[in-house]
Protein backbone atom coordinates (compact mmCIF):
# COMPACT_ATOMS: atom_id res chain seq x y z
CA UNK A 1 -22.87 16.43 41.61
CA UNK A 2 -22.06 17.12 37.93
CA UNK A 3 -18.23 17.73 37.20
CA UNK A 4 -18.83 21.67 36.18
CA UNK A 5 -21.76 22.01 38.57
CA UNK A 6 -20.49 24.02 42.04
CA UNK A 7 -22.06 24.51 45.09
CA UNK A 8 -21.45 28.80 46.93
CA UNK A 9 -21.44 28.42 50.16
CA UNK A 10 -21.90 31.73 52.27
CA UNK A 11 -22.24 31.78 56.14
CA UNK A 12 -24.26 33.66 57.74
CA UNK A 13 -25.51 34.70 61.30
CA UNK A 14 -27.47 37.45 63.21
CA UNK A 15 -27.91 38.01 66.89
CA UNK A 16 -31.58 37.38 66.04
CA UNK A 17 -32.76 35.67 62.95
CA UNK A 18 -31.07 36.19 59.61
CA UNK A 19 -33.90 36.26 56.68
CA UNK A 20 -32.01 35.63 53.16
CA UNK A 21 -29.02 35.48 51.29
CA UNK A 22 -28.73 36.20 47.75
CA UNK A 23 -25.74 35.30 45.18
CA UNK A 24 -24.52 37.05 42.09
CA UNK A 25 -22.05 36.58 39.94
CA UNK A 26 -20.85 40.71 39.05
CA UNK A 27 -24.24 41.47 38.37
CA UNK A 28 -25.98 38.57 37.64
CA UNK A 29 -28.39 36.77 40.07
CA UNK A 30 -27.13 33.09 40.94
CA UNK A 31 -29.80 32.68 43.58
CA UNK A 32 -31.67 33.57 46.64
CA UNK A 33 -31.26 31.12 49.82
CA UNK A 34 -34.24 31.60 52.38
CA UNK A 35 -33.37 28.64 54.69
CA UNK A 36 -29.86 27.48 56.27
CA UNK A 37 -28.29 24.51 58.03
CA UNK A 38 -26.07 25.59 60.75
CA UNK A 39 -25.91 29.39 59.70
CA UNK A 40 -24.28 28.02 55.84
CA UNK A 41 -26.20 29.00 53.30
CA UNK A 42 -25.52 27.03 49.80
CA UNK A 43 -26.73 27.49 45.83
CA UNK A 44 -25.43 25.28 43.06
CA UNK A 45 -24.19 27.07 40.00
CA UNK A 46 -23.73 25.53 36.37
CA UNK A 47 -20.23 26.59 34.97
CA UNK A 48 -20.17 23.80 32.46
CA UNK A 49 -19.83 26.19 29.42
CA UNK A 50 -18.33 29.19 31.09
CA UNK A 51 -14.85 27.63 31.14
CA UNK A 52 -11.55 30.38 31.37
CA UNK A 53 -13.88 32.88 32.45
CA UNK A 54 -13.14 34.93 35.99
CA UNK A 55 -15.79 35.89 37.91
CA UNK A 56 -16.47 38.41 40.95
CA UNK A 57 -19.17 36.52 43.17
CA UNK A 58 -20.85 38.35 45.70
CA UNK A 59 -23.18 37.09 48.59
CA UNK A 60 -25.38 39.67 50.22
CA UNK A 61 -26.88 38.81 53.65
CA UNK A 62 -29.51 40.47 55.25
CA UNK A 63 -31.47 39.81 58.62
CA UNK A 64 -34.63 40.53 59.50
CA UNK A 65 -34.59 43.90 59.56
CA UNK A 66 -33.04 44.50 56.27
CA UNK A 67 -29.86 45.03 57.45
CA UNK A 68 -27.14 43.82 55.07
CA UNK A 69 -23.51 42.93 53.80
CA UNK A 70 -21.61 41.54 51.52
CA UNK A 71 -18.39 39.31 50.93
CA UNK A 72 -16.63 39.16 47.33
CA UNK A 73 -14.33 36.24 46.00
CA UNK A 74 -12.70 36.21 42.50
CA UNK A 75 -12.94 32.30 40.62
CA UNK A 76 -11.21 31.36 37.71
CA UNK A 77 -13.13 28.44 36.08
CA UNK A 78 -10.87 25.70 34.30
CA UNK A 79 -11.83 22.51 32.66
């Protein structure tokens, strides 16, 4: 992968079936994930040009049902 290019990986699972999981960086959509390999869900995000910037990165799960939650992390990017 690109230096500056980074893969969120989220992992999620449901006693059933989980359906999607989206990520955001505050409120900006990163991505939606549909599919998963072993429960780990994964999007690749371009911080090339964002560099010294902190961001709040959410990933919101949901099952099935549209049930849902979220985890938040805090990145700094450097160069």
């Amino acid at each position: 992968m690109d230096p500056g290019v980074y893969t969120l990986v989220a992992v999620a699972a449901d006693d059933r079936r989980m359906d999607f999981v989206v990520f955001f960086a505050y409120t900006e959509m990163l991505g939606m994930v549909t599919t998963a390999q072993a429960d780990t869900y994964r999007v690749a995000v371009d911080c090339r040009t964002d560099t010294g910037h902190v961001y709040l990165l959410r990933a919101f799960a949901y099952d099935a049902a549209e049930n849902g939650t979220s985890a938040d992390i805090r990145v700094h990017v450097r160069r």
